[in-house]
C-alpha atoms as a PDB file:
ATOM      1  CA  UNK A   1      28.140 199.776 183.724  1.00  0.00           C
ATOM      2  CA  UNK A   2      30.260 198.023 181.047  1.00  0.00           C
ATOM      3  CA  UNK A   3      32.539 199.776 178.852  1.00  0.00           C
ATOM      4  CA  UNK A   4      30.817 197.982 175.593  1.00  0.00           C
ATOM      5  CA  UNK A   5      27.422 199.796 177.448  1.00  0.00           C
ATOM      6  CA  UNK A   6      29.425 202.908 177.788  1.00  0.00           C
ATOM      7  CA  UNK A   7      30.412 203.250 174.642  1.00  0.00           C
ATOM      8  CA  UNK A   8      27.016 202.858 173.784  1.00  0.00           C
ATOM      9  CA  UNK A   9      25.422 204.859 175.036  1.00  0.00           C
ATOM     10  CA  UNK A  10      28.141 207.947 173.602  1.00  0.00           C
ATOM     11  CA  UNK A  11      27.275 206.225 170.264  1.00  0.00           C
ATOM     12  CA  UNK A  12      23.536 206.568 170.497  1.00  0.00           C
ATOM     13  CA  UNK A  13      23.729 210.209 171.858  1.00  0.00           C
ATOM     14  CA  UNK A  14      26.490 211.277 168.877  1.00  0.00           C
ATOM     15  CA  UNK A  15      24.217 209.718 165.885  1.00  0.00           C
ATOM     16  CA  UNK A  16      20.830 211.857 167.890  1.00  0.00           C
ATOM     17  CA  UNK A  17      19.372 208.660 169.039  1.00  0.00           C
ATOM     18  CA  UNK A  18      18.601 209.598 172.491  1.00  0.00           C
ATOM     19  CA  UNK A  19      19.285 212.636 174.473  1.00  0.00           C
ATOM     20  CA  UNK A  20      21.613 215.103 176.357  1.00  0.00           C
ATOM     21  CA  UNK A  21      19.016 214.398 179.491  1.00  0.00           C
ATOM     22  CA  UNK A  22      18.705 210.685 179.030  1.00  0.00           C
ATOM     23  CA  UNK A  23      22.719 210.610 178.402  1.00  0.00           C
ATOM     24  CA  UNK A  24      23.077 212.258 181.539  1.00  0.00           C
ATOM     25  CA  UNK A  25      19.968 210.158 183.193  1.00  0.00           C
ATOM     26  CA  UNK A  26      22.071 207.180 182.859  1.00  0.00           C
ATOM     27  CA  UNK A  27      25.571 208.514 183.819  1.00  0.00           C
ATOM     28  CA  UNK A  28      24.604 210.057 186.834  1.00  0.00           C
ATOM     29  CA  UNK A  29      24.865 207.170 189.341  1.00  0.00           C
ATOM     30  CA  UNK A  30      29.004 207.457 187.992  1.00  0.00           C
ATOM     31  CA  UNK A  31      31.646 206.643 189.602  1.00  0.00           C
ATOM     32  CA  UNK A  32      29.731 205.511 192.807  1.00  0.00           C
ATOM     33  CA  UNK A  33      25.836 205.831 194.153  1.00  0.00           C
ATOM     34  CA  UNK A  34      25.723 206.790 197.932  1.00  0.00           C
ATOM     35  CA  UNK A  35      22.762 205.033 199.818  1.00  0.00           C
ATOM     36  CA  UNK A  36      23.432 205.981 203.144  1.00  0.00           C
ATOM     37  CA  UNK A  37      24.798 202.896 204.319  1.00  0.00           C
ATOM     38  CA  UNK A  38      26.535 201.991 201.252  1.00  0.00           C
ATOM     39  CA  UNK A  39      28.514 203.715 198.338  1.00  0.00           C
ATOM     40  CA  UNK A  40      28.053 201.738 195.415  1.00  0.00           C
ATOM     41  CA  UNK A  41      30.579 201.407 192.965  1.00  0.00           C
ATOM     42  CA  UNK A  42      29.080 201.372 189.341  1.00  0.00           C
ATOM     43  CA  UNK A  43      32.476 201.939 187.636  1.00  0.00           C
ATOM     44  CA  UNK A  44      33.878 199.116 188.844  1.00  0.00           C
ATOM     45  CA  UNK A  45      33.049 197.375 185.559  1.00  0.00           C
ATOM     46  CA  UNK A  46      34.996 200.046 183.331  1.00  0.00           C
ATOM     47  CA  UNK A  47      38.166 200.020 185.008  1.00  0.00           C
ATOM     48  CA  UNK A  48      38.197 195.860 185.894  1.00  0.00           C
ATOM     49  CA  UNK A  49      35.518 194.731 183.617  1.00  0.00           C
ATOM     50  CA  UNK A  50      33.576 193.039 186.120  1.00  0.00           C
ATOM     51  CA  UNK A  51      30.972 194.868 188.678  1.00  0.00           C
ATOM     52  CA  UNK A  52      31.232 195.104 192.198  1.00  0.00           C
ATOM     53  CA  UNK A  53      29.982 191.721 194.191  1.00  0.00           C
ATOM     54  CA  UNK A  54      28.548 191.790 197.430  1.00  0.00           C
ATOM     55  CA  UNK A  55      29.180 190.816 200.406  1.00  0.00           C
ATOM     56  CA  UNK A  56      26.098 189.901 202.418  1.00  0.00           C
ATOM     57  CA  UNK A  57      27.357 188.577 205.362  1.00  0.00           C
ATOM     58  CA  UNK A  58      27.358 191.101 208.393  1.00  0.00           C
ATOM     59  CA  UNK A  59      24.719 193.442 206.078  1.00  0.00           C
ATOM     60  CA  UNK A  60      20.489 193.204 206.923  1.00  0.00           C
ATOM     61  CA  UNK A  61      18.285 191.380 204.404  1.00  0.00           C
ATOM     62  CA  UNK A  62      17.470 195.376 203.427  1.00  0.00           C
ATOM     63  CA  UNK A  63      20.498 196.317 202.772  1.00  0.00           C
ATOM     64  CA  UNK A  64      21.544 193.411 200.611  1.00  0.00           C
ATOM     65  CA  UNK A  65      18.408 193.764 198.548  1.00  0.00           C
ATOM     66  CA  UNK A  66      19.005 197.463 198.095  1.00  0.00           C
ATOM     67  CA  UNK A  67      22.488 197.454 197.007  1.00  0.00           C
ATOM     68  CA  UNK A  68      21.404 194.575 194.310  1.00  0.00           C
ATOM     69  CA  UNK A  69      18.501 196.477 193.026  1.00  0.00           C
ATOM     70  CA  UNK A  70      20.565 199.769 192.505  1.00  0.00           C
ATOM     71  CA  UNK A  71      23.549 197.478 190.898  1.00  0.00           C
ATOM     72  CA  UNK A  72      20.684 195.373 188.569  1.00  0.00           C
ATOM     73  CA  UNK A  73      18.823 198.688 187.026  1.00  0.00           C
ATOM     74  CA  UNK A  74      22.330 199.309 185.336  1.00  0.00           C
ATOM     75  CA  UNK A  75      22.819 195.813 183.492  1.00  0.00           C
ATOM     76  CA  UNK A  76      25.382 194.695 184.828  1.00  0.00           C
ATOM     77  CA  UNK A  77      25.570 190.650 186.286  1.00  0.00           C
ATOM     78  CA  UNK A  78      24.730 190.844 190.004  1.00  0.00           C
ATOM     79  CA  UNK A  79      26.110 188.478 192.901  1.00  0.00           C
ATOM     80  CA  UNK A  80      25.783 188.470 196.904  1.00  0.00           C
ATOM     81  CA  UNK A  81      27.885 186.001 198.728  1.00  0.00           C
ATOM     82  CA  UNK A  82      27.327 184.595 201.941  1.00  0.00           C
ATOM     83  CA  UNK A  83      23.338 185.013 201.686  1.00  0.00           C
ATOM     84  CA  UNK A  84      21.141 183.810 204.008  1.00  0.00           C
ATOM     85  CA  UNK A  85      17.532 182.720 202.736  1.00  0.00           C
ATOM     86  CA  UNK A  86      16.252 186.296 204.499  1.00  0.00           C
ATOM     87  CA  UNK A  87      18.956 188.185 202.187  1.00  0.00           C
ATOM     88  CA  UNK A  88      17.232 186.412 199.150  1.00  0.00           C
ATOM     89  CA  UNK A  89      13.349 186.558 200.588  1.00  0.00           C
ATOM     90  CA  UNK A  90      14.195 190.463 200.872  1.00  0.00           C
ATOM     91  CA  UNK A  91      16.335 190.592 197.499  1.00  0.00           C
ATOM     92  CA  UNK A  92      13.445 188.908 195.707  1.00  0.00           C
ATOM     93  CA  UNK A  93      11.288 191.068 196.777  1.00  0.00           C
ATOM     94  CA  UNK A  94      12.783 194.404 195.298  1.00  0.00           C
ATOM     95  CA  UNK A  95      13.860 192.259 192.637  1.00  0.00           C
ATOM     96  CA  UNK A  96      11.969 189.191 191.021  1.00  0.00           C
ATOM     97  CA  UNK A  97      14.282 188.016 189.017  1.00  0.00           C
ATOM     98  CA  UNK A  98      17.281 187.361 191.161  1.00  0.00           C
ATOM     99  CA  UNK A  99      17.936 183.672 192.126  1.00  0.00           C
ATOM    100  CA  UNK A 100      18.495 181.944 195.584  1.00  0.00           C
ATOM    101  CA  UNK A 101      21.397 179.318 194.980  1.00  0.00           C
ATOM    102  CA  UNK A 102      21.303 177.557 198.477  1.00  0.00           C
ATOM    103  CA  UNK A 103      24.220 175.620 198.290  1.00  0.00           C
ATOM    104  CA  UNK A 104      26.403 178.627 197.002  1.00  0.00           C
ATOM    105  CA  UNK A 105      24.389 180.964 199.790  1.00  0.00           C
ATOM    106  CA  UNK A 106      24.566 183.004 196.256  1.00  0.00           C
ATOM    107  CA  UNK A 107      21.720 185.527 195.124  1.00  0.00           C
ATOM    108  CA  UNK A 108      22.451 186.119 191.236  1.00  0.00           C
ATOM    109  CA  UNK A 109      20.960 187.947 188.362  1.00  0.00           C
ATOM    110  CA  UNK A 110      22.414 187.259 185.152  1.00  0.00           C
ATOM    111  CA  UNK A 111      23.561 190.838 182.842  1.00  0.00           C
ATOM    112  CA  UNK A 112      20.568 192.419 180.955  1.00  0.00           C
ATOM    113  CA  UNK A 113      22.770 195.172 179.420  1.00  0.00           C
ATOM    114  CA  UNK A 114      23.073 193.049 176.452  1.00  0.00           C
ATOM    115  CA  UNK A 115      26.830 192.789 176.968  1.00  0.00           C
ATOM    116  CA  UNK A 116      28.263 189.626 174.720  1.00  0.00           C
ATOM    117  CA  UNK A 117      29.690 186.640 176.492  1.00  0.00           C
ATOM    118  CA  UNK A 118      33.537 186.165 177.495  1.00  0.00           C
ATOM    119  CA  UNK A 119      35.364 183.376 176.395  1.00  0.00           C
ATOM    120  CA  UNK A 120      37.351 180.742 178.659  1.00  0.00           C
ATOM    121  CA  UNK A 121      37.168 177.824 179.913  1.00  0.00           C
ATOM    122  CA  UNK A 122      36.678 177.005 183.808  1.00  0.00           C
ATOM    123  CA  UNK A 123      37.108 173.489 185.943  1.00  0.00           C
ATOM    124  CA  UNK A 124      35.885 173.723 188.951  1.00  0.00           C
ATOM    125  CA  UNK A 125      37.006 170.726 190.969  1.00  0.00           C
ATOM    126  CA  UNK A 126      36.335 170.044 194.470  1.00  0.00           C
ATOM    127  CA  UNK A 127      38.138 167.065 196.823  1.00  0.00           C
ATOM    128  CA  UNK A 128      34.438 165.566 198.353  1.00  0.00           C
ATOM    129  CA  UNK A 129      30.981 166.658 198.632  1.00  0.00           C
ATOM    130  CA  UNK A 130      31.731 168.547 201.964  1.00  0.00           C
ATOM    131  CA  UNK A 131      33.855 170.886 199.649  1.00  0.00           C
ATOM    132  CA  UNK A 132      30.899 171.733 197.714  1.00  0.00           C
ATOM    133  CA  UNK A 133      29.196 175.239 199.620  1.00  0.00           C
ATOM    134  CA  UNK A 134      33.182 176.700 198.335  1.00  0.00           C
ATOM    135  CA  UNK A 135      33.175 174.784 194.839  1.00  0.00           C
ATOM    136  CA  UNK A 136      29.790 176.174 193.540  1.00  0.00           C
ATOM    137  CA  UNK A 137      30.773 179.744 194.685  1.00  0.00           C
ATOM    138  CA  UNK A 138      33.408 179.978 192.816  1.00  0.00           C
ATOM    139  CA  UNK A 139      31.592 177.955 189.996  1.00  0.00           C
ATOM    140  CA  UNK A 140      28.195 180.287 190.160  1.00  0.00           C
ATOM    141  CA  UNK A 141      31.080 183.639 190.067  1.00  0.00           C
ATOM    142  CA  UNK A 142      32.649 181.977 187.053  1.00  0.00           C
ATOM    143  CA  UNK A 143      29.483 181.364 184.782  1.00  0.00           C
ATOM    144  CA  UNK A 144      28.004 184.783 186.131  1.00  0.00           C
ATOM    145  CA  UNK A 145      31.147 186.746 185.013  1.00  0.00           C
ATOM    146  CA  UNK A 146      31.190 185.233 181.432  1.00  0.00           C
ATOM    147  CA  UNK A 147      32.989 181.574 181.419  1.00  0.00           C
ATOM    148  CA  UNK A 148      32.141 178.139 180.505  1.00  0.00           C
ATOM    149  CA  UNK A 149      32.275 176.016 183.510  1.00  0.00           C
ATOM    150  CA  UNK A 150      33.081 172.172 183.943  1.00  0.00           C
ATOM    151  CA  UNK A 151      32.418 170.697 187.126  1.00  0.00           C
ATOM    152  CA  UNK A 152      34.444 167.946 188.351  1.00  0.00           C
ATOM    153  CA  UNK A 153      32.873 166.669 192.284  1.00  0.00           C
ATOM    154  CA  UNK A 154      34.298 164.159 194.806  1.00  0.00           C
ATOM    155  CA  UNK A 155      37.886 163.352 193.317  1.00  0.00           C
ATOM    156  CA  UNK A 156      39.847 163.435 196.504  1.00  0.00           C
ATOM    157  CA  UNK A 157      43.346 162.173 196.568  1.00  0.00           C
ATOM    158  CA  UNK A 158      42.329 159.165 198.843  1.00  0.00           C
ATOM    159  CA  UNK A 159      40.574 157.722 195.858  1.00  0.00           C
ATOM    160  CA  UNK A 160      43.072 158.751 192.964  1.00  0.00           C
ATOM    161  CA  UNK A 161      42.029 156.610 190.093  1.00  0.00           C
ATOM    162  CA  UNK A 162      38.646 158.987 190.771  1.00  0.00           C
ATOM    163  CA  UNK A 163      40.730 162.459 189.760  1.00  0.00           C
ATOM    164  CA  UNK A 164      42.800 160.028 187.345  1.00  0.00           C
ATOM    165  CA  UNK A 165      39.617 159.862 185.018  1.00  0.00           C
ATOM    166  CA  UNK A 166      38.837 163.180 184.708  1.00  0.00           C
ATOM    167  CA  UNK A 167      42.178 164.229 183.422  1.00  0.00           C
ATOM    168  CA  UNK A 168      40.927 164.501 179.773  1.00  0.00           C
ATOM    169  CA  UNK A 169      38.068 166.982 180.627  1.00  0.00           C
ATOM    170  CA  UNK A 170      40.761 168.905 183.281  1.00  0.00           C
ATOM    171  CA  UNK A 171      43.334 169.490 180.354  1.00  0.00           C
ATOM    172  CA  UNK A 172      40.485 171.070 178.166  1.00  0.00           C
ATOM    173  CA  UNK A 173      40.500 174.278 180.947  1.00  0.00           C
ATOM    174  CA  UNK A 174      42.407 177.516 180.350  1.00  0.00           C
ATOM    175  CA  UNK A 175      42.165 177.660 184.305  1.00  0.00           C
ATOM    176  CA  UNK A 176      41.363 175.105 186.734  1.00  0.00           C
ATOM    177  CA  UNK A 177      39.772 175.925 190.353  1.00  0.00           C
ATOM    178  CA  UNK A 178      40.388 173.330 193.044  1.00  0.00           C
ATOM    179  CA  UNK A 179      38.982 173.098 196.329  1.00  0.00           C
ATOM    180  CA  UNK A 180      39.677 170.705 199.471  1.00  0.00           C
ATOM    181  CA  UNK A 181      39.955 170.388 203.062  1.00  0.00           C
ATOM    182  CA  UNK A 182      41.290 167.907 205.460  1.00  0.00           C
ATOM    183  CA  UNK A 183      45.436 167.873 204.426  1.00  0.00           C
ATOM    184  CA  UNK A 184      44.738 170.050 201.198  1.00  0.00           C
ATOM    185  CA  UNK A 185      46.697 167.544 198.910  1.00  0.00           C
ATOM    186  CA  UNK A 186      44.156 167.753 195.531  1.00  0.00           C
ATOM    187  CA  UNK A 187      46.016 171.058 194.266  1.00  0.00           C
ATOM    188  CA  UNK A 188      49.218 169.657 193.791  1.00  0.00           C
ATOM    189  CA  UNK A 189      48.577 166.216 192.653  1.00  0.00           C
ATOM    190  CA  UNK A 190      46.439 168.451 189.641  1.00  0.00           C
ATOM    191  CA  UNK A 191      48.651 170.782 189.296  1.00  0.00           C
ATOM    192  CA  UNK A 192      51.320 167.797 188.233  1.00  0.00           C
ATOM    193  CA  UNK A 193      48.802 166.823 185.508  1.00  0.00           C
ATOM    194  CA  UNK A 194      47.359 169.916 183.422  1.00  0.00           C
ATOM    195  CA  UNK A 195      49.729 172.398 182.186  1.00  0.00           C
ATOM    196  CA  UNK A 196      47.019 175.451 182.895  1.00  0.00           C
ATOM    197  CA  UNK A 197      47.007 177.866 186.022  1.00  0.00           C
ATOM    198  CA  UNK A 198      45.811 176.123 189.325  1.00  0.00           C
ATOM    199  CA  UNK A 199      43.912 178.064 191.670  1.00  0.00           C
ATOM    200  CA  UNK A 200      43.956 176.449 195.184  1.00  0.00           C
ATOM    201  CA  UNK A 201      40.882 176.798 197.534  1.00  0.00           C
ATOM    202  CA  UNK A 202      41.506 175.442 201.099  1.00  0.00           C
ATOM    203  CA  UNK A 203      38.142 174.738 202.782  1.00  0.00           C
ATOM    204  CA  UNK A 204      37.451 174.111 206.309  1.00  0.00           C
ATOM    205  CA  UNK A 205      36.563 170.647 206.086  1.00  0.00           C
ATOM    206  CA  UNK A 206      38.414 168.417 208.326  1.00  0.00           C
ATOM    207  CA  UNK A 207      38.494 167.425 211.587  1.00  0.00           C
ATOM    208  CA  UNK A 208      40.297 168.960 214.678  1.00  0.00           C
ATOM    209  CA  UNK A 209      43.917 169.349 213.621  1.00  0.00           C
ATOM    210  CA  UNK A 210      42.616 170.408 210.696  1.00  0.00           C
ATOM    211  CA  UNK A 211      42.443 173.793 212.436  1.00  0.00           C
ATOM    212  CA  UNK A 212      39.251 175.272 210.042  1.00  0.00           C
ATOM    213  CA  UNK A 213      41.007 174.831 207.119  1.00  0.00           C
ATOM    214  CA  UNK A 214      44.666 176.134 208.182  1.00  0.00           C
ATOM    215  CA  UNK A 215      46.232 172.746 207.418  1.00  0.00           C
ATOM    216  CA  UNK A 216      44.650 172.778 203.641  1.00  0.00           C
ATOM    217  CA  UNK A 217      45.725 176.231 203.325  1.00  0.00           C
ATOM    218  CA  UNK A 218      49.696 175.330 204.338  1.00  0.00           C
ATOM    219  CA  UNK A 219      49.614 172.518 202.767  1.00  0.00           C
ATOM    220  CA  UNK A 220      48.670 174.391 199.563  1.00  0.00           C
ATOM    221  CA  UNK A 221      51.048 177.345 200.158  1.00  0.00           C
ATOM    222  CA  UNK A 222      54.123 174.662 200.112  1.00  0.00           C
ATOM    223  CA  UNK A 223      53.293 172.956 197.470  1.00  0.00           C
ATOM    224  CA  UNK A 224      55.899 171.809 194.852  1.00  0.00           C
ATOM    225  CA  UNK A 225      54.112 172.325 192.050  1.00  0.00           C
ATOM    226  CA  UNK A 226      54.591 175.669 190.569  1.00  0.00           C
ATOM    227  CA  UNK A 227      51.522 176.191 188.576  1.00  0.00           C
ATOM    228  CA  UNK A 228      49.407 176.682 191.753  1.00  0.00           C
ATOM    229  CA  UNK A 229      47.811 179.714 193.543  1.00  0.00           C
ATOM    230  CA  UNK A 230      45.735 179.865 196.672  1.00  0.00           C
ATOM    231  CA  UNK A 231      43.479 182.259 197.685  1.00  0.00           C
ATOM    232  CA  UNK A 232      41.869 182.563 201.754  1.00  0.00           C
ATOM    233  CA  UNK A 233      39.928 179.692 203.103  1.00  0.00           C
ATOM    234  CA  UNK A 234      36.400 178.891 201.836  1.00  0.00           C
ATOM    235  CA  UNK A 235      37.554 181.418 199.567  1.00  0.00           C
ATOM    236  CA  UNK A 236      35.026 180.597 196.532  1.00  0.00           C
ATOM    237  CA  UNK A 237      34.124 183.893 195.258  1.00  0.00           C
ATOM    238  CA  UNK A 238      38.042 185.126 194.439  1.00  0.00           C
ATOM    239  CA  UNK A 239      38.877 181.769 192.725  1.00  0.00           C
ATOM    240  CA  UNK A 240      36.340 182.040 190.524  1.00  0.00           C
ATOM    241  CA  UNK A 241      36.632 185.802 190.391  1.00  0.00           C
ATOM    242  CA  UNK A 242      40.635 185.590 189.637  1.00  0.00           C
ATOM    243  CA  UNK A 243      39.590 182.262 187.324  1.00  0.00           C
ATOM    244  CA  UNK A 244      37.789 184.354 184.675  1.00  0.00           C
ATOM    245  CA  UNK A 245      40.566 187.273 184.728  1.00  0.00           C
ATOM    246  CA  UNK A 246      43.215 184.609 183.805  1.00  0.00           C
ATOM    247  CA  UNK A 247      40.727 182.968 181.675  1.00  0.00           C
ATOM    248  CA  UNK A 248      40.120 186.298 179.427  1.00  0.00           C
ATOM    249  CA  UNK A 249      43.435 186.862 179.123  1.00  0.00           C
ATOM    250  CA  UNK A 250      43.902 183.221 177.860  1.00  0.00           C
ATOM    251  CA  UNK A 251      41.773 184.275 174.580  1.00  0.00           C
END
């Protein structure tokens, strides 16, 4: 539930527009809904503004779809990471509206509490085409959670007159995201040219002493330019996730 929902919903039950039952009817499921295998936490979105995400890897196709049906009756945006296509066959199923993003491996449902758009102002920019499962993750958790995303593809430092070009659109973004593999050198070489926040995503593209992404991710923790964050390899979701945050607070 949203605080902008929350308040509401107080509104409509102070002016006698709806009930003490159907004010209670929807505040029920607060702070948390236990299903068994899960304890769901609805009030996520009033003390972070954003609703919990899951996490489908390691969870059955059931219990992704039922944790995303309980989380979709209240409004709020929905996102599983790390879905398989029987996650989203079983998600769809409960819920018809949710979409498969294969690329991503994102189910996603957009907000239907009527909640009004965030501003902000997202590039998403990823070193090759390999890099782009982790790019659109945290692009998809971006434009879910309420920001206007650019996406800038296959501007690896081994071609620099590629990232060169795109300079212009990069300097329009309150926050830019910034994904690669192999030595992990796109971060820095950005983070010299825009004077926003850098979020660094090491991916684990790269051959063998690339180590699954280990070398990106060093590489990015010593960098020299001080404008740049990292989060976890293949890390998509909390780039895009801490990309909005910074983005809000831009406005």
């Amino acid at each position: 539930m949203q605080r902008e929902v929350l308040l509401a919903l107080l509104r409509a039950y102070k002016s006698g527009e709806s009930t003490e039952a159907e004010l209670a009817d929807r505040l029920t499921s607060l702070p948390f809904e236990d299903v068994g295998f899960a304890r769901i936490d609805h009030h996520r979105s009033l003390r972070s503004g954003m609703p919990e995400a899951i996490y489908a890897e390691g969870k059955t196709p059931d219990q992704v779809a039922t944790i995303f049906a309980r989380l979709a009756v209240t409004g709020v945006p929905v996102l599983a990471t790390r879905a398989t296509e029987a996650h989203a066959a079983a998600t769809q199923a409960v819920t018809p509206s949710a979409t498969y993003h294969r690329l991503a491996r994102c189910i996603t449902l957009a907000a239907t509490d009527g909640r009004e758009q965030r501003d902000g102002h997202i590039a998403v920019v990823c070193a090759g085409t390999s890099d782009l499962p982790v790019a659109e993750e945290a692009a998809l958790t971006a434009e879910l959670y309420g920001a206007a995303v650019t996406r800038v593809t296959d501007v690896g430092v081994a071609g620099l007159h590629r990232l060169l070009a795109q300079v212009p659109v990069l300097r329009t973004a309150d926050v830019v995201i910034a994904c690669a593999g192999m030595e992990g050198a796109l971060p820095s070489v950005i983070g010299g040219l825009v004077a926003s926040p850098v979020i660094a995503v090491p991916t684990s593209v790269g051959y063998g002493a690339s180590l699954g992404g280990i070398a990106a991710l060093l590489g990015m923790l010593n960098s020299c330019s001080p404008n740049i964050a990292v989060v976890n390899i293949d890390n998509g979701f909390g780039a895009g996730y801490l990309a909005c945050l910074i983005a809000r607070q831009a406005k």
